[in-house]
Protein backbone atom coordinates (compact mmCIF):
# COMPACT_ATOMS: atom_id res chain seq x y z
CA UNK A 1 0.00 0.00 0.00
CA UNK A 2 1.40 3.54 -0.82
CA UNK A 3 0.44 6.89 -0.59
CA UNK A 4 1.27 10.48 -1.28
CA UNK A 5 0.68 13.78 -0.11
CA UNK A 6 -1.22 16.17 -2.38
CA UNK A 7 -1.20 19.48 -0.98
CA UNK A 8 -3.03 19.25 2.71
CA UNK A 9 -4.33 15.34 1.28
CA UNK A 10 -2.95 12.53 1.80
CA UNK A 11 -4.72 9.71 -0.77
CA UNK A 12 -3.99 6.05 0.06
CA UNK A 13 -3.94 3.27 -3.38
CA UNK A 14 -4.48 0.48 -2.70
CA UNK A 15 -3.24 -2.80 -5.41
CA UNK A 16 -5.93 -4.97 -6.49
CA UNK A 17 -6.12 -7.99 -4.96
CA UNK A 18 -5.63 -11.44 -7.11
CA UNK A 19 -6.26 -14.46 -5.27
CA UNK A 20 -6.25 -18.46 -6.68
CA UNK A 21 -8.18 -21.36 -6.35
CA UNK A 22 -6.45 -24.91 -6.64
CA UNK A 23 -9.14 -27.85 -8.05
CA UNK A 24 -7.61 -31.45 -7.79
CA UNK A 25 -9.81 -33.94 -9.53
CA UNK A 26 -8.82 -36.48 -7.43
CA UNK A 27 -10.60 -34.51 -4.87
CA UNK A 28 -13.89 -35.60 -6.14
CA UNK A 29 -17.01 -37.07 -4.44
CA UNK A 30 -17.53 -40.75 -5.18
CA UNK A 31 -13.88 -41.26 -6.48
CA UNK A 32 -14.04 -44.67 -6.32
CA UNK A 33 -17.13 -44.96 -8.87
CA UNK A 34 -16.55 -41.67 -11.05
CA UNK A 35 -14.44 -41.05 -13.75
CA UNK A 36 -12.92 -37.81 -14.44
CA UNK A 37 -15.04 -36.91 -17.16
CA UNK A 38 -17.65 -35.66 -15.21
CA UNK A 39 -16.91 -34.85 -11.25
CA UNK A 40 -18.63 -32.65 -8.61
CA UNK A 41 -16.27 -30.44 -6.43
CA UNK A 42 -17.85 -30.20 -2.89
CA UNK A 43 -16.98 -28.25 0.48
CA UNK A 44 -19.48 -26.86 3.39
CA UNK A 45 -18.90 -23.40 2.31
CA UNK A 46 -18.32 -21.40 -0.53
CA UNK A 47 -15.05 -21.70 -2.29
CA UNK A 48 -14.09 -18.18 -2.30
CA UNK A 49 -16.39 -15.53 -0.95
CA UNK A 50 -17.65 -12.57 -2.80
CA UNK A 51 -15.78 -8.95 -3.86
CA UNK A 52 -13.68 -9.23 -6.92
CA UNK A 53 -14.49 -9.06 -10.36
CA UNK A 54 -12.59 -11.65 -13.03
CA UNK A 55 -12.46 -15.44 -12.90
CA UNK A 56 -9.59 -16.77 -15.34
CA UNK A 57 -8.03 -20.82 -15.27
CA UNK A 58 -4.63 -19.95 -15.80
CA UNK A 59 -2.72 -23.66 -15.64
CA UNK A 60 -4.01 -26.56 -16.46
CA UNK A 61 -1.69 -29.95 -15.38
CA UNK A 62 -3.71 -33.59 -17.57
CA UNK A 63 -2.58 -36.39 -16.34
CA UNK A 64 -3.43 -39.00 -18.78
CA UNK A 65 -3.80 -42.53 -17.92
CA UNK A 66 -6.75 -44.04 -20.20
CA UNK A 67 -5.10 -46.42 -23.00
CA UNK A 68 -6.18 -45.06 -26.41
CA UNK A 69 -7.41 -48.87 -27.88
CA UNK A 70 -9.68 -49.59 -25.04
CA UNK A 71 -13.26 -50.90 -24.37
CA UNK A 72 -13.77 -47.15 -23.27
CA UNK A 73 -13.13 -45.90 -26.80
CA UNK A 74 -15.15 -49.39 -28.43
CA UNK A 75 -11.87 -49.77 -30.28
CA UNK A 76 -10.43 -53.40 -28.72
CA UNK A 77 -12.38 -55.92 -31.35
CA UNK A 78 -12.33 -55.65 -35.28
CA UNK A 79 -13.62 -58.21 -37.81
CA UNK A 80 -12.18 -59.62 -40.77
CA UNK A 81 -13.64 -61.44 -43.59
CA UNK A 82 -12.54 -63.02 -47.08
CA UNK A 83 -14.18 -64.48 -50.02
CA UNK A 84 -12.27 -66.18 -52.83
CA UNK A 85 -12.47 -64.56 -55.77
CA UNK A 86 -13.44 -67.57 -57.96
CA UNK A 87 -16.37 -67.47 -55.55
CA UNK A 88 -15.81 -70.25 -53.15
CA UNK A 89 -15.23 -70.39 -50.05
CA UNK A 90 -15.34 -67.37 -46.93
CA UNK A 91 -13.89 -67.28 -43.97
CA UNK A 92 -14.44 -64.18 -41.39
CA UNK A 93 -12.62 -63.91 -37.81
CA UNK A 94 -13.52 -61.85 -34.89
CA UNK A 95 -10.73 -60.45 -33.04
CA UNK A 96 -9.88 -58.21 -30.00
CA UNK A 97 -7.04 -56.74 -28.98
CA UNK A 98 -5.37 -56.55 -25.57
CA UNK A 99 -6.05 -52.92 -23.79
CA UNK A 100 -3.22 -51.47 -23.62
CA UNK A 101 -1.33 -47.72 -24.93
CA UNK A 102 -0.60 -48.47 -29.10
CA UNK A 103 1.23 -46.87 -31.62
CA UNK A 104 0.61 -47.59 -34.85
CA UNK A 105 3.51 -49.94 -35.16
CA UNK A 106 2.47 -51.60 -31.76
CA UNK A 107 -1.49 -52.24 -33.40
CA UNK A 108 -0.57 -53.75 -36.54
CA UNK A 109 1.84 -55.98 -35.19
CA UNK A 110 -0.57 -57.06 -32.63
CA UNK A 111 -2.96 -57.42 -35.43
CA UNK A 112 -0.51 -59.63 -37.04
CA UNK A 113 -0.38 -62.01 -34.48
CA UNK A 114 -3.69 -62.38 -33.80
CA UNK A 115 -4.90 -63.10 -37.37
CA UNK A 116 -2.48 -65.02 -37.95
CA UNK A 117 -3.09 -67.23 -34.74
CA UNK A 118 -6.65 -67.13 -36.20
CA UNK A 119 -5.79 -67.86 -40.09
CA UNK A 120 -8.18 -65.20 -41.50
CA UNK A 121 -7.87 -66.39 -45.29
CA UNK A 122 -5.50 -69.55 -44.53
CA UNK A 123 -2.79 -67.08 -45.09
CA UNK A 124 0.25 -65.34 -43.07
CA UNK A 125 -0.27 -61.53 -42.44
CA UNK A 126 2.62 -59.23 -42.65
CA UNK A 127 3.40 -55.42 -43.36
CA UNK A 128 5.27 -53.78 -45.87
CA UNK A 129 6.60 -50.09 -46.46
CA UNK A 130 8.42 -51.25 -49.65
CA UNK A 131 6.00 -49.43 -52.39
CA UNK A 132 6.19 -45.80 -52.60
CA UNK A 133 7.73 -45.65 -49.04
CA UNK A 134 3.99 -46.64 -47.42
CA UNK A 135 2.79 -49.13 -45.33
CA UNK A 136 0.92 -52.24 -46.21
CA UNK A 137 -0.97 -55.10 -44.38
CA UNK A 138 -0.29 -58.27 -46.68
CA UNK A 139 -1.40 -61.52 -46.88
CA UNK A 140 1.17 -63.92 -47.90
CA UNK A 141 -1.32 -65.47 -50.63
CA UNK A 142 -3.17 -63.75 -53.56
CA UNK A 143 -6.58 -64.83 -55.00
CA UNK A 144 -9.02 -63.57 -52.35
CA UNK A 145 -10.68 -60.27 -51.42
CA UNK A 146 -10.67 -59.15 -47.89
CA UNK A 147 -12.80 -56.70 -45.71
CA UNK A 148 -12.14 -55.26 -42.65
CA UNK A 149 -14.68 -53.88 -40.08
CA UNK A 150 -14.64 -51.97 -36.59
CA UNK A 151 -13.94 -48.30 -35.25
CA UNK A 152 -10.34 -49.46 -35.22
CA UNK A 153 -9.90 -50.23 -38.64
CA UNK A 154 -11.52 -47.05 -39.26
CA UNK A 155 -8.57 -45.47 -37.18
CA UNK A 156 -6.28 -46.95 -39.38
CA UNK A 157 -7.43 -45.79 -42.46
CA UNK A 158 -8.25 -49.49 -43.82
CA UNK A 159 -12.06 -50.08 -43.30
CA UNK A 160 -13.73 -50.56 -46.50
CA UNK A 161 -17.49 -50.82 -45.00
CA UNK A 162 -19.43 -53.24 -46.60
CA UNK A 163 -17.12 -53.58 -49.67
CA UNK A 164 -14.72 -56.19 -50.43
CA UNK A 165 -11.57 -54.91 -51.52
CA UNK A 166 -9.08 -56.73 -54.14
CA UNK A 167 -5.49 -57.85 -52.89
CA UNK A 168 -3.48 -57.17 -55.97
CA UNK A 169 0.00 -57.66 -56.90
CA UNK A 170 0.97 -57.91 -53.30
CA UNK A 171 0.62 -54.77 -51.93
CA UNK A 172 -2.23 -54.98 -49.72
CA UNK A 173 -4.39 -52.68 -47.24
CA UNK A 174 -2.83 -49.43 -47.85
CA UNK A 175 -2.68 -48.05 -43.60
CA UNK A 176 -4.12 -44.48 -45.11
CA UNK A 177 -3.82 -41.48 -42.82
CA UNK A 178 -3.59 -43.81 -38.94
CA UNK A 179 -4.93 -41.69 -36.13
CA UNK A 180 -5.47 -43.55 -32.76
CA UNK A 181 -5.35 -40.81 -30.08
CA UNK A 182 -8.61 -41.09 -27.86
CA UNK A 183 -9.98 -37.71 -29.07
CA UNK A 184 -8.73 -34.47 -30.84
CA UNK A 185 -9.27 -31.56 -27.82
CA UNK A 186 -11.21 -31.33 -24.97
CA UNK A 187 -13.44 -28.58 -23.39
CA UNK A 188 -13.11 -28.06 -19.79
CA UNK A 189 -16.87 -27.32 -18.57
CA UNK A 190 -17.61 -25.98 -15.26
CA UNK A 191 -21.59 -24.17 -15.23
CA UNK A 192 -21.27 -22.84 -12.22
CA UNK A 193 -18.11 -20.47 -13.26
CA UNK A 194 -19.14 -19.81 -16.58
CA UNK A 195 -22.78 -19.03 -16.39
CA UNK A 196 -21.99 -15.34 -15.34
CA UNK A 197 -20.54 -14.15 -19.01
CA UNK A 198 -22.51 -12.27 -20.75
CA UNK A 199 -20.68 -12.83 -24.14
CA UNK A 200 -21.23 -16.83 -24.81
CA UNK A 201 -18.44 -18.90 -26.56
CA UNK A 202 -18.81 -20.26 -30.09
CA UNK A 203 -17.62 -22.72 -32.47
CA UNK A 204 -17.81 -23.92 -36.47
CA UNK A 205 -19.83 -27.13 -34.57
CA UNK A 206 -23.45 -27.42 -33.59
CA UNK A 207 -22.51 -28.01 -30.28
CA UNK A 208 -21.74 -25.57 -28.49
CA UNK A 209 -21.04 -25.05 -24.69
CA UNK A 210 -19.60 -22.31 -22.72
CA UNK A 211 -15.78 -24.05 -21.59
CA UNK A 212 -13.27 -22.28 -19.00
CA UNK A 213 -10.59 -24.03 -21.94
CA UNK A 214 -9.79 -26.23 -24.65
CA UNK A 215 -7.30 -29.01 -24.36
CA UNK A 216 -6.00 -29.53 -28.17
CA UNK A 217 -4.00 -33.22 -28.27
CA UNK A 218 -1.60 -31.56 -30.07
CA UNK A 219 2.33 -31.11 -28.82
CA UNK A 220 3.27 -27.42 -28.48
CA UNK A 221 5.76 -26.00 -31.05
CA UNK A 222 8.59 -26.73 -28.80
CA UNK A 223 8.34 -30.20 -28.81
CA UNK A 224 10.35 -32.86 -31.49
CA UNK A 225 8.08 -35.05 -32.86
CA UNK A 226 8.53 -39.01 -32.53
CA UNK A 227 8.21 -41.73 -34.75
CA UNK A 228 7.71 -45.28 -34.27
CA UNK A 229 9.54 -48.20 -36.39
CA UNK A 230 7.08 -47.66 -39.04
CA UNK A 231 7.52 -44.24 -39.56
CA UNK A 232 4.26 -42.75 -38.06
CA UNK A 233 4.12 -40.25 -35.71
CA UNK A 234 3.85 -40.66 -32.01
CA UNK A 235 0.74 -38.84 -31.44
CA UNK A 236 -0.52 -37.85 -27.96
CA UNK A 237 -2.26 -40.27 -26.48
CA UNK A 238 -0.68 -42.96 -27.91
CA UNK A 239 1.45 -43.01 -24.24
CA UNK A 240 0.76 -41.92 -21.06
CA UNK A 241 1.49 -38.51 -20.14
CA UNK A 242 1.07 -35.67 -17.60
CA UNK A 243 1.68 -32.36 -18.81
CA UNK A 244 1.08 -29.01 -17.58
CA UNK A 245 0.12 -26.14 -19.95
CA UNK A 246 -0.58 -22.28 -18.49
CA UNK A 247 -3.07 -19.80 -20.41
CA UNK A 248 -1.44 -16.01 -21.16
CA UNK A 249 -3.65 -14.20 -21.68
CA UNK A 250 -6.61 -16.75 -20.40
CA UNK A 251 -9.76 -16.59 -20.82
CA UNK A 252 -11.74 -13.53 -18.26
CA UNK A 253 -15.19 -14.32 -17.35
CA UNK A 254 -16.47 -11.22 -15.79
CA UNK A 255 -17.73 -12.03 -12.20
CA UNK A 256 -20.54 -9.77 -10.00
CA UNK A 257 -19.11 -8.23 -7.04
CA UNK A 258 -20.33 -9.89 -3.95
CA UNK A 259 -21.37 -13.31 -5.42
CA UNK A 260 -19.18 -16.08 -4.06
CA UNK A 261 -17.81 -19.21 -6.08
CA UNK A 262 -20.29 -21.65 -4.53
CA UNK A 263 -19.05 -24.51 -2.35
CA UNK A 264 -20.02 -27.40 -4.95
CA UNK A 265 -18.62 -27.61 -8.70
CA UNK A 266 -19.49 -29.65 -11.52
CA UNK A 267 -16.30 -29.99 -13.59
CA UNK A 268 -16.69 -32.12 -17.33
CA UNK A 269 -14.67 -32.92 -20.22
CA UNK A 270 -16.52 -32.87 -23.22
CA UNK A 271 -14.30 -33.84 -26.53
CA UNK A 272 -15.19 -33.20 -30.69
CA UNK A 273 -18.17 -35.57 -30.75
CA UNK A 274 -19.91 -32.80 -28.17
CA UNK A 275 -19.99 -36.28 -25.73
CA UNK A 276 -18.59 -36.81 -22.22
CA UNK A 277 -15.12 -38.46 -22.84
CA UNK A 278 -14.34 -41.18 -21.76
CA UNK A 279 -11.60 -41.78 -18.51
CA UNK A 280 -10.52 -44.36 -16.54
CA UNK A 281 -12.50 -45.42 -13.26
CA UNK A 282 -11.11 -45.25 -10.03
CA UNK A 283 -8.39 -48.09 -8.89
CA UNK A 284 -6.73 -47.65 -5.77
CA UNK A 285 -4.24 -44.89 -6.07
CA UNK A 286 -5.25 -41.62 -7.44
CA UNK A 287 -2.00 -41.82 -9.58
CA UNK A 288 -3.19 -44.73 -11.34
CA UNK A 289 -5.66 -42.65 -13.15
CA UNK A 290 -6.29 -40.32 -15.92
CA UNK A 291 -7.40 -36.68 -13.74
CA UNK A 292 -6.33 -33.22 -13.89
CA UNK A 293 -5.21 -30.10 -11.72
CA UNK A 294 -6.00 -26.62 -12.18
CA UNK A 295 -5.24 -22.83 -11.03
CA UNK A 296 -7.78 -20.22 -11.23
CA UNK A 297 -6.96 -16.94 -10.61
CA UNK A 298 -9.72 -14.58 -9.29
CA UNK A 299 -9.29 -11.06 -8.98
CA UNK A 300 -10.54 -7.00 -9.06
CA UNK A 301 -10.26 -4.66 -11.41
């Protein structure tokens, strides 16, 4: 505090205050049986009483623990099918894949061994980046076409839907454009903080909600990225990770002097498909699971 004398006046300024409020997910009611996807924040009295005017989330820390080929994603099982081309014969497998983190190396050498351990087509399944530098799934045999079905396959670039597509001269399923991370962004929700602005947030999407941030699963420009054996990038996701990222500017919601953040918050994480995204359920250790930390500043003008 300062002050300074102005003829026979003294007049005292005073610094705005700025204080912060810490949310741990992990800090949720019900851990054991809630995800972090959608968690309630809940103390006898209000978080922080009334008397300033801004609300901003300044850091946000993700600590990602949910493996991106997983029944929460309804990615672990994919079909395949053949027919002969001389029309006889078919043969279609069933398959699912062991939860886990994959790249896109990791996947289609699991895939390997699993169809081959099945014998989808009576042949032996490899991959090959020898034409044009891509990557192929190839059967050792010609002389059958071969369909592939399930959100996975989809990832990959390789579902053909209800169409059977040729193998010809060896090449096989070209792996088109692989993306396996569990989601693109997510929006950080929280009504009871965001219900205040007057100006409403927007997007290119029909869904719309007001979000304190977004969470792009991007790396930052700072970051080298990775490739696996294959040459495909390492996306995030594809590991786990915990990573901290701070907002400058962020976001100001413009708060009414007096009103209080209330004692219970509802905190979600919606991602592109304008759906609650799925996270891991509670084991025993809070570490063991995909949650997130955050600082929000509140201050006056």
């Amino acid at each position: 505090m300062s002050s300074y004398q102005a003829k026979d006046r003294a007049v005292t300024i005073r610094t705005p205050s700025v204080a912060q409020l810490y949310i741990d997910s992990a800090d949720r009611i019900n851990w054991e049986t809630t995800t972090a996807s959608a968690i309630t924040i809940q103390k006898n009295q209000a978080m922080i009483p009334g008397f300033f005017n801004r609300v901003a989330l300044t850091e946000f820390v993700l600590e990602w623990q949910t493996p991106n080929i997983s029944g929460a994603f309804n990615n672990v099982a994919f079909q395949g099918n053949n027919v002969f081309s001389y029309g006889v014969g078919a043969t279609s497998c069933n398959i699912t894949m062991p939860t886990s983190f994959y790249t896109v190396e990791k996947t289609l050498n699991q895939m390997i061994v699993l169809m081959n351990a099945t014998g989808l087509g009576g042949v032996t399944w490899t991959t090959s980046n020898t034409v044009n530098g891509s990557v192929y799934l190839v059967p050792s045999a010609l002389g059958s076409n071969y369909r592939f079905d399930g959100k996975l396959m989809e990832q990959l670039g390789i579902s053909s839907g209800s169409n059977y597509l040729p193998i010809v001269g060896g090449i096989g399923e070209l792996i088109f454009n692989p993306d396996l991370r569990p989601c693109k962004y997510l929006d950080l929700v929280c009504p009871q903080l965001t219900y205040t602005q007057e100006v409403k947030d927007s997007s290119s999407q029909n869904i719309t909600r007001d979000a304190l941030a977004r969470w792009y699963f991007s790396y930052n420009d700072t970051q080298t990225t990775s490739y696996d054996g294959l040459g495909f990038p390492i996306l995030m996701g594809y590991k786990p990770f915990s990573i901290r990222r701070v907002f400058s500017p962020a976001k100001q919601i413009k708060w009414e002097t007096g009103l209080p953040v209330a004692g219970s918050l509802d905190f979600m994480l919606y991602n592109e498909t304008g759906n609650l995204q799925p996270t891991q359920t509670g084991l025993y250790e809070a570490s063991f699971n995909t949650g997130y930390m955050l600082t929000l500043q509140v201050s006056e003008d």
